[in-house]
Protein backbone atom coordinates (compact mmCIF):
# COMPACT_ATOMS: atom_id res chain seq x y z
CA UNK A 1 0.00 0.00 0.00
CA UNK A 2 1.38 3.60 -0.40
CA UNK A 3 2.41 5.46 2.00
CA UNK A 4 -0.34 7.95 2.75
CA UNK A 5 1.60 10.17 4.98
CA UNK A 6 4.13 10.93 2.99
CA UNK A 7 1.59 11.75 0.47
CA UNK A 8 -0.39 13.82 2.41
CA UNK A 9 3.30 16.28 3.09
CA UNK A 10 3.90 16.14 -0.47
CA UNK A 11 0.51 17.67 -1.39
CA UNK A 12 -0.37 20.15 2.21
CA UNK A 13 3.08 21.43 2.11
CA UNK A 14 2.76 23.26 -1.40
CA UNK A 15 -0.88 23.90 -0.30
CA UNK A 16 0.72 25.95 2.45
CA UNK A 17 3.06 27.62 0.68
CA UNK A 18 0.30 28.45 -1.98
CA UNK A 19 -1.81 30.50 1.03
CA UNK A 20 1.42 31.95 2.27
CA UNK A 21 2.25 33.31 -1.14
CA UNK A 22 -1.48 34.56 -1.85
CA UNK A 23 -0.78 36.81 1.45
CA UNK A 24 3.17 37.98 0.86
CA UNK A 25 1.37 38.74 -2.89
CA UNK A 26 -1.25 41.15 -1.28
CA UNK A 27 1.94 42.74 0.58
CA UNK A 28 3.59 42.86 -3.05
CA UNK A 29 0.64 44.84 -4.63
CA UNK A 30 1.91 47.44 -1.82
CA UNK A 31 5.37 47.42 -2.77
CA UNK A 32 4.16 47.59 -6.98
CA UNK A 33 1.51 50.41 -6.17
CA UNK A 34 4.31 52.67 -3.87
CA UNK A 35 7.58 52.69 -4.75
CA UNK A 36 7.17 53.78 -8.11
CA UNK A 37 5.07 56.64 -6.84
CA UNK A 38 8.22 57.52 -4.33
CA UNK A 39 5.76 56.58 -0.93
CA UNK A 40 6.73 54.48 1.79
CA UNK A 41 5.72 50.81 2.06
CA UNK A 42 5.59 51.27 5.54
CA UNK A 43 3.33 54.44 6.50
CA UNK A 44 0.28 54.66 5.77
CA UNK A 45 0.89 51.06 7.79
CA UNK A 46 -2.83 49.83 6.16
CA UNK A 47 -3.55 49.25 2.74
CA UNK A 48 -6.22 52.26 1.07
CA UNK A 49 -8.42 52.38 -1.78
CA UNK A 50 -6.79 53.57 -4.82
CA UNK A 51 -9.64 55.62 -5.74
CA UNK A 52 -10.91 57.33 -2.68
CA UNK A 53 -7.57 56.66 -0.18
CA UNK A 54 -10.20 55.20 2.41
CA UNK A 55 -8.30 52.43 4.73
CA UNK A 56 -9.45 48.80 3.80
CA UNK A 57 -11.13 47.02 6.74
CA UNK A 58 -9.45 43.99 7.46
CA UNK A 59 -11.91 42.00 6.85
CA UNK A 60 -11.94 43.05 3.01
CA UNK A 61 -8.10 42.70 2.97
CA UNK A 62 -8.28 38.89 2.53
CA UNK A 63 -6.05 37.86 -0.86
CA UNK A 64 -7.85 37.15 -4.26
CA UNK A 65 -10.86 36.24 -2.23
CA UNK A 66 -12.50 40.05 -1.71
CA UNK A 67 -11.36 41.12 -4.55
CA UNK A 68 -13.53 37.75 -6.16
CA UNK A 69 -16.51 38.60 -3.61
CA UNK A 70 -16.25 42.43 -4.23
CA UNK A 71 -16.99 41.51 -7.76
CA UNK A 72 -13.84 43.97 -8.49
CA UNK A 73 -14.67 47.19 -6.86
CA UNK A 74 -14.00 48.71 -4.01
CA UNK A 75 -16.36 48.75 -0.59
CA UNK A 76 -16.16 52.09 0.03
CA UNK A 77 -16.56 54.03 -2.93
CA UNK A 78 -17.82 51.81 -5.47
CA UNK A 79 -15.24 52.31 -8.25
CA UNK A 80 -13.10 49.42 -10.19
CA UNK A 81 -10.32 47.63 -8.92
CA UNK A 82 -7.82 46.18 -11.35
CA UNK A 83 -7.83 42.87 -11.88
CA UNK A 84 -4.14 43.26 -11.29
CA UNK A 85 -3.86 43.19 -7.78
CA UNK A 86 -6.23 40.02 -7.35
CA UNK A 87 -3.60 38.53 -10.39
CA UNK A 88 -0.72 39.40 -8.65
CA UNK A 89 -1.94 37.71 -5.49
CA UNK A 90 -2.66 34.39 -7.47
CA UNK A 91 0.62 34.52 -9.42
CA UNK A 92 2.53 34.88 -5.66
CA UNK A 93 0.29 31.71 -4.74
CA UNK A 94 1.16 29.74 -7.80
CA UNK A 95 4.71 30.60 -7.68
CA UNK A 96 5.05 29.37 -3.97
CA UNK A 97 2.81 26.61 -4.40
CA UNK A 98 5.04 25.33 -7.26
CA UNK A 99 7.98 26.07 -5.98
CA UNK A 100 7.15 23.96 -3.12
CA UNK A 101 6.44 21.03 -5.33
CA UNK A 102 9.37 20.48 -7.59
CA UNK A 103 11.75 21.07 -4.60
CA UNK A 104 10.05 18.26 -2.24
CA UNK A 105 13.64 16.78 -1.77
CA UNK A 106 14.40 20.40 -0.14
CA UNK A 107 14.58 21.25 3.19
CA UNK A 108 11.78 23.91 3.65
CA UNK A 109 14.06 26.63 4.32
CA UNK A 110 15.63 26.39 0.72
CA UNK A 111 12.32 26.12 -0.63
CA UNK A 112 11.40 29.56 1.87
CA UNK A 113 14.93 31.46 0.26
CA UNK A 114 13.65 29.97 -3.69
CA UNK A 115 9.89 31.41 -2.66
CA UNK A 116 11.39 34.80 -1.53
CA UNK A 117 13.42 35.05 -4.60
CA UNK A 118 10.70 34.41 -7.24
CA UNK A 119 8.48 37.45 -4.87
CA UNK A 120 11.43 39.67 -5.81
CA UNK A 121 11.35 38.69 -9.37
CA UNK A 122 7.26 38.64 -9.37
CA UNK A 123 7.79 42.72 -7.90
CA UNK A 124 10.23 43.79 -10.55
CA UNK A 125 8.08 42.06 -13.24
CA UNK A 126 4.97 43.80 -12.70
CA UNK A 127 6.55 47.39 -11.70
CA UNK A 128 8.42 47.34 -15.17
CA UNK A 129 5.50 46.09 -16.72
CA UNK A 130 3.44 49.22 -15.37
CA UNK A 131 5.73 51.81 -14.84
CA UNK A 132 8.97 50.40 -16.86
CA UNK A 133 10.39 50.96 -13.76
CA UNK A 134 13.19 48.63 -12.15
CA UNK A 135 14.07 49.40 -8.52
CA UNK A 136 17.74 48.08 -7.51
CA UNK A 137 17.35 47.52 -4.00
CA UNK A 138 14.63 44.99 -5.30
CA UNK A 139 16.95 43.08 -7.63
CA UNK A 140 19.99 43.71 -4.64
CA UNK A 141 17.31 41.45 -2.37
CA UNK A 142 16.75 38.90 -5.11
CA UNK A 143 20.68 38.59 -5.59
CA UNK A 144 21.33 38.02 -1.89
CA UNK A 145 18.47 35.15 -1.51
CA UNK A 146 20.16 33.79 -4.69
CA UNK A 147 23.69 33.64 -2.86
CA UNK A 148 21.82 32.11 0.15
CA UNK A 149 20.17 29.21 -1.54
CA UNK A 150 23.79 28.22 -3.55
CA UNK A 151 25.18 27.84 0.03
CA UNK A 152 22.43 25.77 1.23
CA UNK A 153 21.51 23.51 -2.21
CA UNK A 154 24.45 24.42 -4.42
CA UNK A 155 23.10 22.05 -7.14
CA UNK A 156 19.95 24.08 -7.95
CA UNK A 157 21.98 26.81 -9.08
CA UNK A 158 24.85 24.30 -10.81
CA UNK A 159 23.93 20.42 -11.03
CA UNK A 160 27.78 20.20 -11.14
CA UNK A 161 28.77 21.85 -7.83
CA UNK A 162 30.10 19.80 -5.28
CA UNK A 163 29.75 22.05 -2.45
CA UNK A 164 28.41 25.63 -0.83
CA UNK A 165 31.87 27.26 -2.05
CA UNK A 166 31.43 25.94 -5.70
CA UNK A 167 27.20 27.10 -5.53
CA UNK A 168 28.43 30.75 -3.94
CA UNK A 169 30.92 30.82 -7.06
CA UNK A 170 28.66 29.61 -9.63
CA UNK A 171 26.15 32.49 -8.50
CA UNK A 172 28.40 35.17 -8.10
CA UNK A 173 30.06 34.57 -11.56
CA UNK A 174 25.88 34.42 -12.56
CA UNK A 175 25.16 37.69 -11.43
CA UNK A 176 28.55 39.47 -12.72
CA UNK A 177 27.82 37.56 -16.52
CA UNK A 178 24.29 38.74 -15.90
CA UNK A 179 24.96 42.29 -15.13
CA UNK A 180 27.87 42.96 -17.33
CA UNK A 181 26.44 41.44 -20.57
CA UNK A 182 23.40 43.62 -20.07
CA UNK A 183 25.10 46.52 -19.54
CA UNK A 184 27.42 45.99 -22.48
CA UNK A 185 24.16 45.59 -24.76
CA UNK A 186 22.87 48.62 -23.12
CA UNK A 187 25.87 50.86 -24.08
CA UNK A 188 26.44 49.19 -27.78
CA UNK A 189 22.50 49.53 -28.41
CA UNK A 190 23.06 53.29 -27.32
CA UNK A 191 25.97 53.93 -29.37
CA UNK A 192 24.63 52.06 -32.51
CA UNK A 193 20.51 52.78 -32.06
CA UNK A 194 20.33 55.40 -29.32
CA UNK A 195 21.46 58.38 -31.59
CA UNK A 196 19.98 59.95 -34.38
CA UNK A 197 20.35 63.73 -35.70
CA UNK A 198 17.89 65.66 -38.24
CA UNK A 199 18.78 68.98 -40.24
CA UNK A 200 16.51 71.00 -42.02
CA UNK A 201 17.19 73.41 -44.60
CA UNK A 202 15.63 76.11 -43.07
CA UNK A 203 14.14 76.98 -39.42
CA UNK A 204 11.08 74.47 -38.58
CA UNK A 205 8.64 75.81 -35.70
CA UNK A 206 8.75 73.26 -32.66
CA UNK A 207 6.35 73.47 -29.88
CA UNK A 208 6.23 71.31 -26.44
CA UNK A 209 2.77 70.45 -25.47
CA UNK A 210 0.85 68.29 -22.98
CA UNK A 211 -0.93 65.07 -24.80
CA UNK A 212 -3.29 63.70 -22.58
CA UNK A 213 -1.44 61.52 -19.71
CA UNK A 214 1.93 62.35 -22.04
CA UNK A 215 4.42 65.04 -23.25
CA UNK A 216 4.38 66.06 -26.97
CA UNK A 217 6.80 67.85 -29.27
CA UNK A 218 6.60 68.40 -32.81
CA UNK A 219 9.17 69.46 -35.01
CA UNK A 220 8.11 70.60 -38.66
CA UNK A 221 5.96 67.15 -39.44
CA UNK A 222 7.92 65.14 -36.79
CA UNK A 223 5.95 64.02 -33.42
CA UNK A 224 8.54 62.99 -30.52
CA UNK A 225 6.28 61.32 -27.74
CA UNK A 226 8.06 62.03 -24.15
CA UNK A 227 7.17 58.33 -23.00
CA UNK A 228 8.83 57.32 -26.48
CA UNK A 229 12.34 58.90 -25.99
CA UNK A 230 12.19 58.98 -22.47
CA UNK A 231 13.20 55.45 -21.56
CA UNK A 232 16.22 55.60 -19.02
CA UNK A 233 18.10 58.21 -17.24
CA UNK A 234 20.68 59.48 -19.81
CA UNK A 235 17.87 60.38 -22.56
CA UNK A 236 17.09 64.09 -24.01
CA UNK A 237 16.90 65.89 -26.87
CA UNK A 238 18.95 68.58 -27.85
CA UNK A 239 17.78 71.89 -30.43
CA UNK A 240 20.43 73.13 -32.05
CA UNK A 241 20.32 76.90 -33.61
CA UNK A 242 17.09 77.34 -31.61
CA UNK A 243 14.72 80.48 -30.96
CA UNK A 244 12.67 79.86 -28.09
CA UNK A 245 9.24 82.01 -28.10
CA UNK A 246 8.28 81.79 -24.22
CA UNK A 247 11.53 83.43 -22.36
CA UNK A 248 14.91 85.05 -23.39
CA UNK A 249 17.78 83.21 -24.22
CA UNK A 250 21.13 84.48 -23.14
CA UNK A 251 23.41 85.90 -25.55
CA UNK A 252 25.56 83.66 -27.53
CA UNK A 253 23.44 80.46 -26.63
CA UNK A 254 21.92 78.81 -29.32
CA UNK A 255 20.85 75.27 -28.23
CA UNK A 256 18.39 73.97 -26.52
CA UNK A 257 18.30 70.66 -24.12
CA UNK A 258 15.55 68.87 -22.92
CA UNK A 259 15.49 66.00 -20.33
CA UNK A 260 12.16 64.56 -19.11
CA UNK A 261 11.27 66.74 -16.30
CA UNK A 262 13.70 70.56 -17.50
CA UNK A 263 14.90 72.48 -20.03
CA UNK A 264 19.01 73.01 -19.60
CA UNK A 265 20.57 75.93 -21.04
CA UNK A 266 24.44 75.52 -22.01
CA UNK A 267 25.33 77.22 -18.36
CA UNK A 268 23.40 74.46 -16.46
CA UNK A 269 21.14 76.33 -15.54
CA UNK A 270 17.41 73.98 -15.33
CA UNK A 271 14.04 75.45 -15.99
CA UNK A 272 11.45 73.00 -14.86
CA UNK A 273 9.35 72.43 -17.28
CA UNK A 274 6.13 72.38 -14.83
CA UNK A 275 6.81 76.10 -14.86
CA UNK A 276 5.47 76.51 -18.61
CA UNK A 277 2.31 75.58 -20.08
CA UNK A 278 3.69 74.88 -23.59
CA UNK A 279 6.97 75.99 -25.62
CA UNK A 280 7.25 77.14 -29.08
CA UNK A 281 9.96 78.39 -31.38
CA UNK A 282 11.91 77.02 -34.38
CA UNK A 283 15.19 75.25 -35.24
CA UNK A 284 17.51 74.57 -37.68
CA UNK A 285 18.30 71.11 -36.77
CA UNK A 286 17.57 68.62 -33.63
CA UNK A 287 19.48 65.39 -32.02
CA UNK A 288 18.25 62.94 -29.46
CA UNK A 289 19.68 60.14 -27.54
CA UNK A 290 17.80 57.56 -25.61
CA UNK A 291 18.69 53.80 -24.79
CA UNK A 292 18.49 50.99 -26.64
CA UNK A 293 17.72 48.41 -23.85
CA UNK A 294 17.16 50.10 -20.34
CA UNK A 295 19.81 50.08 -17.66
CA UNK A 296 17.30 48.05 -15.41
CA UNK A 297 17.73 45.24 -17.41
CA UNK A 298 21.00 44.63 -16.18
CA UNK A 299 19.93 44.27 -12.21
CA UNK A 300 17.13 41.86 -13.12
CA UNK A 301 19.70 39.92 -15.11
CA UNK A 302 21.98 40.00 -11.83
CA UNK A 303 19.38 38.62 -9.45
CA UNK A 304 18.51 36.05 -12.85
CA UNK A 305 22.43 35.04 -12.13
CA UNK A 306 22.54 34.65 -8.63
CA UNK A 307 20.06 31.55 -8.97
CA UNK A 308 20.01 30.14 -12.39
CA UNK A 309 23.62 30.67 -13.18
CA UNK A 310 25.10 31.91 -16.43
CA UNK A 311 23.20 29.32 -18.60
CA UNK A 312 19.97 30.93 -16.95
CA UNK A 313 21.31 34.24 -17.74
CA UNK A 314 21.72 33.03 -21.44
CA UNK A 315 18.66 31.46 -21.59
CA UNK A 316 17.09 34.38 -20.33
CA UNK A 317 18.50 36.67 -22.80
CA UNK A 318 18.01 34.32 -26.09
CA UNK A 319 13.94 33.09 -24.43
CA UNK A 320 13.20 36.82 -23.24
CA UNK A 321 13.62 37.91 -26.65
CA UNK A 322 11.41 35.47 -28.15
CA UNK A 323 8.73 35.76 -25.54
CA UNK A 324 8.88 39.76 -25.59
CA UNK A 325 8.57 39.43 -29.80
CA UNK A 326 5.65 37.05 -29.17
CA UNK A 327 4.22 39.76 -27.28
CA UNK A 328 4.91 42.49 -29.20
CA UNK A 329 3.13 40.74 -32.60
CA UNK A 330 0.32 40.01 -30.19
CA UNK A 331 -0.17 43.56 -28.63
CA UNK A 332 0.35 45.05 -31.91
CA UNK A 333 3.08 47.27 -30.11
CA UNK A 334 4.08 49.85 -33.04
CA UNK A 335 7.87 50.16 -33.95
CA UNK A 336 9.15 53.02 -31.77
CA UNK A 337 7.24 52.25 -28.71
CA UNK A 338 9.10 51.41 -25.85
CA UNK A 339 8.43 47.91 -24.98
CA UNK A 340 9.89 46.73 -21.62
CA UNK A 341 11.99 43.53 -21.49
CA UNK A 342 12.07 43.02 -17.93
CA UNK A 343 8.88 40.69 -17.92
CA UNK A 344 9.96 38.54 -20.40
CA UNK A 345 13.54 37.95 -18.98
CA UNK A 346 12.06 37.18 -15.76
CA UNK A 347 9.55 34.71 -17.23
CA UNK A 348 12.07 33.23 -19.43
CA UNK A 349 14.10 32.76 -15.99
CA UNK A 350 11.70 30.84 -14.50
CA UNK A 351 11.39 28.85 -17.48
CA UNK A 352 14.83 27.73 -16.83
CA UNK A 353 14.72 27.61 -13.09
CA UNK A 354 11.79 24.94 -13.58
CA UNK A 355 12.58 23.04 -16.36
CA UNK A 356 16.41 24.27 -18.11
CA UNK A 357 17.62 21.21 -16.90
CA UNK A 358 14.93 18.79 -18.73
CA UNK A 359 15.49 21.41 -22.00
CA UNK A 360 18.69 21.09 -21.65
CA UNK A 361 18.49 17.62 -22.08
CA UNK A 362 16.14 17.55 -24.58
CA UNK A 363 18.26 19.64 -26.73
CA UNK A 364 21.45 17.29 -26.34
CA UNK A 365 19.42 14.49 -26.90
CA UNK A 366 18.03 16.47 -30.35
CA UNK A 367 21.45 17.01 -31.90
CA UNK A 368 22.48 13.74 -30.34
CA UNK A 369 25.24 15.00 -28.32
């Protein structure tokens, strides 16, 4: 007869992890709603309606299941709650729940550091998702529970490692292959993609507009979308031979630079660019340089390292691609929109994580290797 006991572990220990994860997912949609909006996760200490910023009673605060029984809107004020936060909740649950079950011949704790690891990833999927945000400390976290679980089951991150030194070296050489191949990409794709200068034959008019929820600026028949060039910290546009209709320039200055939030004059000095309602002039010619691949990339592709190793980081890179052009055909994302990759690297990491070894494999068996 089987052995019933050990069947019952094998099934109410992922169970438990699965309820766990529904509830450190509700404390996730916290962390994905705040820190892109610069709040604290801590204070207000209670979760509050998007809409209305009413406090949630506890007793609506229970994972997937009020959002389910609220039919998807809120108690207090009656308006729609994204379906996000109840998915977010049941993707935490799956992942843990899963987790649980392929590592079985784990000691919980490694299964607890794995868990923890795939919340981190689960965060920095969904922020760049929504906000094509990545927040470091995030992938910092994800990196150090990587570490942690090659000390305690060295062969999940390298079947070959023969003890905790050889897992802590197969992660750390992970994250450094990780981080330094992305940020390679990310300074070729600037230097090769990121730049691009227009001259005109004569002075075009350009004006700087609010569109809606976004920035516009048109220059002669060219529209320049400010959530289209504006995809990583060393981005702007520059005006070159410029008249500017809404303020002075000083004499001698001829150029005008734009990053997201200010217009820079050649002395440094920053105008904010809350301060006008729109800006108009012409110019003789105009540059811009944004990023290829955003800099974030390369600290999701460190915490990818830490735990998959440099074939997950591979794997990553070459899957991601394919699952983010999969994506983009589906969505119907027009060429020039800025299309994070941070989603599909992550799911392409747990791809590997799960089943690399079994591809793997499969692959060898393929070419007959």
């Amino acid at each position: 007869m089987p052995d019933m006991g050990f069947m019952d572990i094998a099934v109410i220990l992922p169970l438990g992890f699965a309820l766990i994860g529904a509830c450190i997912g509700s404390f996730l949609n916290v962390v994905i709603y705040r820190i892109p909006r610069g709040m604290s996760v801590n204070n207000p200490r209670r979760s509050f309606c998007p809409s209305c910023g009413k406090p949630i009673p506890w007793y609506l605060n229970f994972p997937i299941v009020s959002w389910i029984f609220l039919r998807g809107r809120s108690a207090c004020c009656g308006k729609l709650i994204s379906p996000r936060y109840m998915l977010v909740e049941l993707s935490c649950a799956l992942l843990f729940g899963f987790t649980a079950w392929e590592l079985d011949f784990e000691p919980v704790a490694v299964q607890s550091f794995v868990c923890l690891w795939m919340a981190c990833m689960l965060s920095m999927l969904m922020m760049d998702a929504r906000d094509m945000i990545v927040y470091p400390p995030l992938a910092m976290i994800g990196a150090f529970l990587g570490i942690v679980t090659a000390v305690c089951a060295p062969e999940l991150v390298e079947p070959a490692a023969l003890s905790p030194l050889h897992g802590v070296v197969f992660s750390v050489t992970g994250m450094a292959t990780g981080f330094l191949i992305f940020r390679l990409i990310a300074l070729v794709g600037r230097l090769v993609f990121g730049r691009r200068s227009v001259h005109f034959k004569s002075p075009q008019p350009w004006r700087l507009c609010q569109e809606g929820d976004d920035v516009l600026m048109t220059i002669g028949e060219q529209r320049i979308f400010w959530s289209q060039l504006f995809t990583g910290k060393n981005c702007s546009i520059t005006l070159r031979k410029a008249v500017i209709s809404a303020c002075s320039l000083p004499d001698g200055v001829s150029s005008l630079r734009f990053a997201e939030d200010a217009l820079i004059l050649p002395d440094g000095i920053r105008r904010s660019l809350e301060d006008f309602d729109c800006l108009s002039g012409t110019c003789e010619s105009y540059s811009m340089e944004r990023e290829a691949m955003g800099s974030g990339d390369a600290w999701i592709a460190m915490a990818i390292g830490a735990l998959c190793g440099w074939q997950g980081v591979l794997f990553a890179l070459v899957g991601g691609s394919f699952i983010s052009l999969f994506f983009a055909l589906i969505l119907r994302v027009r060429r020039g929109v800025p299309m994070p990759f941070g989603p599909a690297l992550i799911f392409a990491a747990w791809i590997w994580f799960f089943f690399g070894q079994q591809l793997l494999m499969s692959y060898l068996d393929l070419i007959g290797a």
